[in-house]
C-alpha atoms as a PDB file:
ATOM      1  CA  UNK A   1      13.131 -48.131   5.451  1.00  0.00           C
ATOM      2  CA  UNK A   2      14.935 -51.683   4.977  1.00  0.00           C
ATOM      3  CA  UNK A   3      15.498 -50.521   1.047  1.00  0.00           C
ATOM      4  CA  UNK A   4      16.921 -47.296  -0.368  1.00  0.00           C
ATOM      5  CA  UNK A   5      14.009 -45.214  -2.045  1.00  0.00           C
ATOM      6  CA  UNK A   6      13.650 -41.804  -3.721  1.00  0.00           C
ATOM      7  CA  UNK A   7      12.792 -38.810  -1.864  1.00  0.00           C
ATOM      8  CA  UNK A   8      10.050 -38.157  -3.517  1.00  0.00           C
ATOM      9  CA  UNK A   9       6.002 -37.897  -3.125  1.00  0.00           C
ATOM     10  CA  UNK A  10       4.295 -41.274  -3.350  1.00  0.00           C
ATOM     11  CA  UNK A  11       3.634 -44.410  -2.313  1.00  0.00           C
ATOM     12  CA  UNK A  12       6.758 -46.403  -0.932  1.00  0.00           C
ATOM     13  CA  UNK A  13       5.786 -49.853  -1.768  1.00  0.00           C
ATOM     14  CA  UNK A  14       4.530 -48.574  -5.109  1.00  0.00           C
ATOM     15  CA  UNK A  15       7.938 -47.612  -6.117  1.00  0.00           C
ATOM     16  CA  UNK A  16       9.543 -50.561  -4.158  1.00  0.00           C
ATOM     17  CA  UNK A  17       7.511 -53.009  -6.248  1.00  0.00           C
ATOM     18  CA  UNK A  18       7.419 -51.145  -9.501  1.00  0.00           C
ATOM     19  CA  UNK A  19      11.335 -50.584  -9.334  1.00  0.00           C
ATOM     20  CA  UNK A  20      13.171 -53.299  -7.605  1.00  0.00           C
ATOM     21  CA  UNK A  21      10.847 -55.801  -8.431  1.00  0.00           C
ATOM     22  CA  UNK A  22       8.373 -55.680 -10.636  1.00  0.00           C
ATOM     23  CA  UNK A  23       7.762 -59.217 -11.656  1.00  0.00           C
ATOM     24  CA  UNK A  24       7.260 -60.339  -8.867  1.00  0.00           C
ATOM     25  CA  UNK A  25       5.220 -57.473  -7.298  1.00  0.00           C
ATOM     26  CA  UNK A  26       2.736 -57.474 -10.228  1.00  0.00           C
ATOM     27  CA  UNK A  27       1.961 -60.926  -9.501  1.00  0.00           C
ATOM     28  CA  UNK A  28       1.532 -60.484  -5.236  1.00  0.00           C
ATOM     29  CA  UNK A  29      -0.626 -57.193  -6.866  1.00  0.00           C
ATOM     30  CA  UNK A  30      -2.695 -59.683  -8.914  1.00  0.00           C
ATOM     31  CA  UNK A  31      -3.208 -62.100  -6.523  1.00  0.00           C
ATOM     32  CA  UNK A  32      -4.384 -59.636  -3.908  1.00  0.00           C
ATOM     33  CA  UNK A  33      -6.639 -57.738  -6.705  1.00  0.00           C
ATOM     34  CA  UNK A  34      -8.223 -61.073  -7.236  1.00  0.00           C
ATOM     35  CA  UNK A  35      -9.031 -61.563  -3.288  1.00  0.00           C
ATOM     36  CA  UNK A  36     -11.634 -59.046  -3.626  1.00  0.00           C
ATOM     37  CA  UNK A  37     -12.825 -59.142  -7.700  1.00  0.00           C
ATOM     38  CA  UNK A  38     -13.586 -62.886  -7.349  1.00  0.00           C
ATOM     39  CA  UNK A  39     -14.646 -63.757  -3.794  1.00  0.00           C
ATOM     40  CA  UNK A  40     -17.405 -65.516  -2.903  1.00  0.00           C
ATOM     41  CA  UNK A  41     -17.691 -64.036   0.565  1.00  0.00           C
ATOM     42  CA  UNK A  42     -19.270 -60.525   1.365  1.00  0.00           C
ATOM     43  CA  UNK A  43     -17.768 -57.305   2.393  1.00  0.00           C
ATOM     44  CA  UNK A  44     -17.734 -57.765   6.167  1.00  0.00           C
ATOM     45  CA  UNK A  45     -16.352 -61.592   6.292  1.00  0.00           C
ATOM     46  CA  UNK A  46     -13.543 -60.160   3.944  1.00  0.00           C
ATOM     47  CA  UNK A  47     -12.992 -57.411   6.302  1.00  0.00           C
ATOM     48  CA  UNK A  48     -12.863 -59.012   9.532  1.00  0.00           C
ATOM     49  CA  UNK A  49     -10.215 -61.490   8.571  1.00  0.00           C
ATOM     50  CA  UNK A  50      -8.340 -59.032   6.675  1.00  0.00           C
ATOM     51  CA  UNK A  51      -8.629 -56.730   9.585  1.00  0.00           C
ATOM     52  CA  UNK A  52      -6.934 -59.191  11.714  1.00  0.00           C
ATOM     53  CA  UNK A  53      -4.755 -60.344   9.764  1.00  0.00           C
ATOM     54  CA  UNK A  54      -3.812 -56.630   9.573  1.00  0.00           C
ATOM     55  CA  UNK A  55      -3.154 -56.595  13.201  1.00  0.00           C
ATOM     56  CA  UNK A  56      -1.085 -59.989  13.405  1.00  0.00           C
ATOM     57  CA  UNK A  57       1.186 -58.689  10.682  1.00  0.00           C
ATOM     58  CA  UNK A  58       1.283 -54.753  12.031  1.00  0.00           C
ATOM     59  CA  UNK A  59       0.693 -53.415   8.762  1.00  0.00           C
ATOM     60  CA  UNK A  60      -0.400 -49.687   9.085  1.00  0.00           C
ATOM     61  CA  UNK A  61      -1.352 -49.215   5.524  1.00  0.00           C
ATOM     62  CA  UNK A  62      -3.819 -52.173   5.988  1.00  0.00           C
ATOM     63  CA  UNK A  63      -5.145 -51.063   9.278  1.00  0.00           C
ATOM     64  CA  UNK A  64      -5.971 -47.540   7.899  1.00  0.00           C
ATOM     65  CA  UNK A  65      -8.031 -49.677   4.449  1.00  0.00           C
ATOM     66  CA  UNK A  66     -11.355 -49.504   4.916  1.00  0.00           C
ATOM     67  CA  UNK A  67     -12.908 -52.214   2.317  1.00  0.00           C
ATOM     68  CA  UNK A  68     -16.355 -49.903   1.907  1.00  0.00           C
ATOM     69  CA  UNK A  69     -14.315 -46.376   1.182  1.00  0.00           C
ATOM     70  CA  UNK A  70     -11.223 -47.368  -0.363  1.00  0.00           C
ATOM     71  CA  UNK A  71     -12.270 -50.141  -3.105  1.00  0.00           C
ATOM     72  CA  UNK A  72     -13.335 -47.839  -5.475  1.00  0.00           C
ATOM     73  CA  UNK A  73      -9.831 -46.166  -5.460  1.00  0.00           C
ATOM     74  CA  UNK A  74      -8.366 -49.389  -5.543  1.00  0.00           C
ATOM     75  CA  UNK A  75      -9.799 -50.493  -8.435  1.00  0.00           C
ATOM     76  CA  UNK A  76      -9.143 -47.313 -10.245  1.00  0.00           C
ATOM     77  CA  UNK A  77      -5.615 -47.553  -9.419  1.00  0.00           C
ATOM     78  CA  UNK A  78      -4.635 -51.224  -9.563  1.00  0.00           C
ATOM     79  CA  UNK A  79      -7.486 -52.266 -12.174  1.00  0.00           C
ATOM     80  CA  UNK A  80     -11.153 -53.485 -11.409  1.00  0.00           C
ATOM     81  CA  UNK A  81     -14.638 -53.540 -11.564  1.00  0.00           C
ATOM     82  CA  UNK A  82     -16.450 -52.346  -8.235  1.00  0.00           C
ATOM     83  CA  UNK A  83     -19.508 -53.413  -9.691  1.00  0.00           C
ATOM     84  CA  UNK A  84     -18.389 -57.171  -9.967  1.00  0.00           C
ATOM     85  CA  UNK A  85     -16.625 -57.388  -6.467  1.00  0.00           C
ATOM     86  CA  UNK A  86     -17.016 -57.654  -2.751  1.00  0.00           C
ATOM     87  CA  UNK A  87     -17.531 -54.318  -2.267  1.00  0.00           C
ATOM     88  CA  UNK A  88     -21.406 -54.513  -2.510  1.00  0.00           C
ATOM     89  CA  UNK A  89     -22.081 -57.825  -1.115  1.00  0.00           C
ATOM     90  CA  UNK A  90     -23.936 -57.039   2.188  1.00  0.00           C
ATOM     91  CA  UNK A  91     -24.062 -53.989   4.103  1.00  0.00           C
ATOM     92  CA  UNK A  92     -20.470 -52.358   4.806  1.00  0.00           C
ATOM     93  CA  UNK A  93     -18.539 -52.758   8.083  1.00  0.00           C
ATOM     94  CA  UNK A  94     -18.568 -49.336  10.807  1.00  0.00           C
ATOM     95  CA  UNK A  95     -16.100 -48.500  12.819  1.00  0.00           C
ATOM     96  CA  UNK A  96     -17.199 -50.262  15.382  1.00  0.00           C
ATOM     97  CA  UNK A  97     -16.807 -53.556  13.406  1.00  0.00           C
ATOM     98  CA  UNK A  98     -13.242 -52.804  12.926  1.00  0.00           C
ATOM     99  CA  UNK A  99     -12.817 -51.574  16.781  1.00  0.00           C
ATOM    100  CA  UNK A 100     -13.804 -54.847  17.602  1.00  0.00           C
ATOM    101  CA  UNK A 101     -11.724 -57.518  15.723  1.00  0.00           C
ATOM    102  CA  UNK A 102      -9.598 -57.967  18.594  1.00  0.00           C
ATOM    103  CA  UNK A 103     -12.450 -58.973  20.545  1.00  0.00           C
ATOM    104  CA  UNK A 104     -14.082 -61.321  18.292  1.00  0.00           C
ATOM    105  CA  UNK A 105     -14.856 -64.129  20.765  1.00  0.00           C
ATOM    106  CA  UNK A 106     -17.493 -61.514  22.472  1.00  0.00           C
ATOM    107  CA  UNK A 107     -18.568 -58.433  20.971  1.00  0.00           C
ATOM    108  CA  UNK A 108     -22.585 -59.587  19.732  1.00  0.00           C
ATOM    109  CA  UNK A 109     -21.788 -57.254  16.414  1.00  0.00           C
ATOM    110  CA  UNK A 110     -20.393 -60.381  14.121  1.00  0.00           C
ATOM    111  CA  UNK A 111     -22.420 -62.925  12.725  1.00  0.00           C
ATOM    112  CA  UNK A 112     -21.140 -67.042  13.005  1.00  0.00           C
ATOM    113  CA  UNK A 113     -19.524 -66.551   9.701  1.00  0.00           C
ATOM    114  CA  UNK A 114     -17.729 -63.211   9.913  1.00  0.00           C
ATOM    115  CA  UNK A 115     -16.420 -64.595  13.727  1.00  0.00           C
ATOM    116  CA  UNK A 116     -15.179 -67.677  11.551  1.00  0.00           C
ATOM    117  CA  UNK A 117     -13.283 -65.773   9.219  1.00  0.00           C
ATOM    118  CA  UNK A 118     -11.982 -63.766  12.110  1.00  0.00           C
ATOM    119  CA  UNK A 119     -10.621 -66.879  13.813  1.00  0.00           C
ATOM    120  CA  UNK A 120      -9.247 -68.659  10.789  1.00  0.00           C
ATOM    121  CA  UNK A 121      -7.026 -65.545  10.100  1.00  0.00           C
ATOM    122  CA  UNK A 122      -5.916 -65.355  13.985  1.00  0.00           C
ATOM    123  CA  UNK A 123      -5.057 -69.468  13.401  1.00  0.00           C
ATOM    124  CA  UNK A 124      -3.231 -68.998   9.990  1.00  0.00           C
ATOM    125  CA  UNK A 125      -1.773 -66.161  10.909  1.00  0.00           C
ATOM    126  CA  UNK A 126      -0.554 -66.900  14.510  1.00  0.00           C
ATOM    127  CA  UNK A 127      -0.862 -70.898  14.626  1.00  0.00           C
ATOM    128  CA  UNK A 128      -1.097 -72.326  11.283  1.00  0.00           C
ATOM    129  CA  UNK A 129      -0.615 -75.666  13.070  1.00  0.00           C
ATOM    130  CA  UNK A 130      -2.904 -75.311  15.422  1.00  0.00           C
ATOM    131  CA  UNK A 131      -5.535 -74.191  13.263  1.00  0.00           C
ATOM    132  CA  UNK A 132      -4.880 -77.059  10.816  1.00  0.00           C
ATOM    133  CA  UNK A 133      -5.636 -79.550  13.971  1.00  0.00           C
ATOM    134  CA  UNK A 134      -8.856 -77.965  15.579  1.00  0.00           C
ATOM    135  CA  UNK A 135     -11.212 -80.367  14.916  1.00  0.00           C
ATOM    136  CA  UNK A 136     -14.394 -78.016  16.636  1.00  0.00           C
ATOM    137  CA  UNK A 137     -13.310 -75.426  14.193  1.00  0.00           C
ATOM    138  CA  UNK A 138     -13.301 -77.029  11.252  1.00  0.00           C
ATOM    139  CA  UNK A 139     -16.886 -78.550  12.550  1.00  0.00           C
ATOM    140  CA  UNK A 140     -17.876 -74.850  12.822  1.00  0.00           C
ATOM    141  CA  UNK A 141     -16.386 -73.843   9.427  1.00  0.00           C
ATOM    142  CA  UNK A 142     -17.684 -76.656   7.438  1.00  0.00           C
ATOM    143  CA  UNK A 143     -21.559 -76.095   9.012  1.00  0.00           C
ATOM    144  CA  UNK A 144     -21.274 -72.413   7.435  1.00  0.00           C
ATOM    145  CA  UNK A 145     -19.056 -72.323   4.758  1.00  0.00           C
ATOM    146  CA  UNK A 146     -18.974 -74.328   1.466  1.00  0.00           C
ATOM    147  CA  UNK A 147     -15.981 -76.112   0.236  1.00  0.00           C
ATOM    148  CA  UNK A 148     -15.319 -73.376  -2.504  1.00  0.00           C
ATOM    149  CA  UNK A 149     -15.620 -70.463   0.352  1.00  0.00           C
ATOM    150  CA  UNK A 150     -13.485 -72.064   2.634  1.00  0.00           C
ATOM    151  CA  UNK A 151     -10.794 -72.362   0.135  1.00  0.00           C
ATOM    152  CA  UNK A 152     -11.542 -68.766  -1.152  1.00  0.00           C
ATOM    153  CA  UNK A 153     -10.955 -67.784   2.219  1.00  0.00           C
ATOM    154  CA  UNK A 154      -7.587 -69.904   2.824  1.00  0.00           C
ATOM    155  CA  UNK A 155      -6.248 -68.067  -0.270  1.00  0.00           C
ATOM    156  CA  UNK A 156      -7.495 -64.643   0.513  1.00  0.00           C
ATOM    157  CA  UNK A 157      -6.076 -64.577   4.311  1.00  0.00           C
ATOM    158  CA  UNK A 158      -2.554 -66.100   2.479  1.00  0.00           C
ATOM    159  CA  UNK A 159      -2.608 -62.949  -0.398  1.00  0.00           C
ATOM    160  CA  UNK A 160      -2.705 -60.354   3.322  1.00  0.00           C
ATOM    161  CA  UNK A 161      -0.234 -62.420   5.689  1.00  0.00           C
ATOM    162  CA  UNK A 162       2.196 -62.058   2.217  1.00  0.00           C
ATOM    163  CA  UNK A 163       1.727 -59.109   1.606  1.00  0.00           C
ATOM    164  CA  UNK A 164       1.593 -57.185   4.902  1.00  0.00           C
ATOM    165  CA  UNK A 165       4.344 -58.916   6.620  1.00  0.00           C
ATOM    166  CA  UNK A 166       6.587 -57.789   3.276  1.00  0.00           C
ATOM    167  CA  UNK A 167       5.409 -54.107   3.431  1.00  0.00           C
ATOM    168  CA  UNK A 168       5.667 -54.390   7.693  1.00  0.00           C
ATOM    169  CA  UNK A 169       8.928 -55.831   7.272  1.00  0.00           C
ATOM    170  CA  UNK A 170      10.587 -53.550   4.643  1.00  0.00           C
ATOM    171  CA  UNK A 171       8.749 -50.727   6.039  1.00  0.00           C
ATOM    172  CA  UNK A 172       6.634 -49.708   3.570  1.00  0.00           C
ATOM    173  CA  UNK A 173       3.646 -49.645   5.334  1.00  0.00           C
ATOM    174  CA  UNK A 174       2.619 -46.302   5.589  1.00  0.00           C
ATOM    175  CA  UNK A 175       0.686 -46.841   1.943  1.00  0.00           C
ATOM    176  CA  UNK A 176       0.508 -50.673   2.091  1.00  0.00           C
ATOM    177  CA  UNK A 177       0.835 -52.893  -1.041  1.00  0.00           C
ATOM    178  CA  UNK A 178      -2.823 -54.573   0.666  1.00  0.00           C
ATOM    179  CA  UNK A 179      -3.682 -50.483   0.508  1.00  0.00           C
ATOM    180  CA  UNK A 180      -4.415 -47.404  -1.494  1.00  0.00           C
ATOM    181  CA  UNK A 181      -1.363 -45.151  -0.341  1.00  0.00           C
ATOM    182  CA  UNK A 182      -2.245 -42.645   2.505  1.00  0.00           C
ATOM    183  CA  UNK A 183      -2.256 -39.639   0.555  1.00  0.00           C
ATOM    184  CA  UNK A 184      -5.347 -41.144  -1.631  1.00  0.00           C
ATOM    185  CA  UNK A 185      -7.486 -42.388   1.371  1.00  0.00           C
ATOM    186  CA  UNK A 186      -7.657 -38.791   2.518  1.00  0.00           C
END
């Protein structure tokens, strides 16, 4: 760990945020609560660019989230209706949706827009300046998203890059802050 915690039960980054400071975690809380109460996009175009934007940043905790199993805990824990998010919106992501992120480019399982999603988080997340210049991409994104979903998208990649590069960093991933800690997923 990068900050001095208790030795007790519970979720690191819980305690990190609650404790040193809460302010400022409640809002990074908010703001990723709101990623998946008010997005426009389904389950699986959430989860594959959260899932690789889990993988840039090397946060455990959000490797181990699964958006279909661990949204209703989420909610319970952190606030939310499960009713009024993403969790329902399309049919939920296997394992071998997540297996595949990596290999976005050409595993046949993703539709256009979830491989979209997958490729603005790698460009945001690895080239930010790249991404912001590829002309073909934004063709691609602008054919299949709207306006308000490619923004909602922009800002929902941004709440996981914060947030699991912080909890990477500090090493407080083994619950996430983007995650229901460990000990509840089981």
């Amino acid at each position: 760990m990068r900050v001095t915690l208790p030795d007790t039960p519970g979720s690191a980054a819980a305690y990190a945020g609650e404790a040193l400071a809460p302010e400022i975690a409640g809002a990074a809380r908010a703001f990723g609560k709101a990623v998946y109460q008010k997005s426009r996009l389904s389950l699986r175009e959430i989860e594959a660019a959260r899932y690789r934007t889990a993988q840039i940043n090397g946060c455990n905790g959000c490797m181990a989230f699964r958006g279909a199993r661990d949204l209703p805990t989420y909610f319970d824990r952190f606030g939310g209706e499960v009713e009024s998010s993403v969790h329902g919106r399309g049919p939920a992501p296997d394992e071998a949706f997540y297996e595949n992120v990596g290999d976005w480019r050409d595993w046949a399982g993703y539709s256009e827009r979830e491989r979209l999603a997958v490729a603005y988080a790698e460009g945001l997340g690895q080239d930010p300046h790249g991404i912001a210049q590829d002309e073909a991409f934004w063709a691609r994104a602008k054919a299949a998203f709207s306006d308000a979903e490619i923004v909602d998208l922009s800002y929902s990649i941004a709440s996981w890059i914060a947030a699991g590069r912080v909890s990477h960093a500090l090493g407080l991933d083994g619950g996430g802050v983007c995650a229901v800690p460990a000990a509840e997923l089981a």
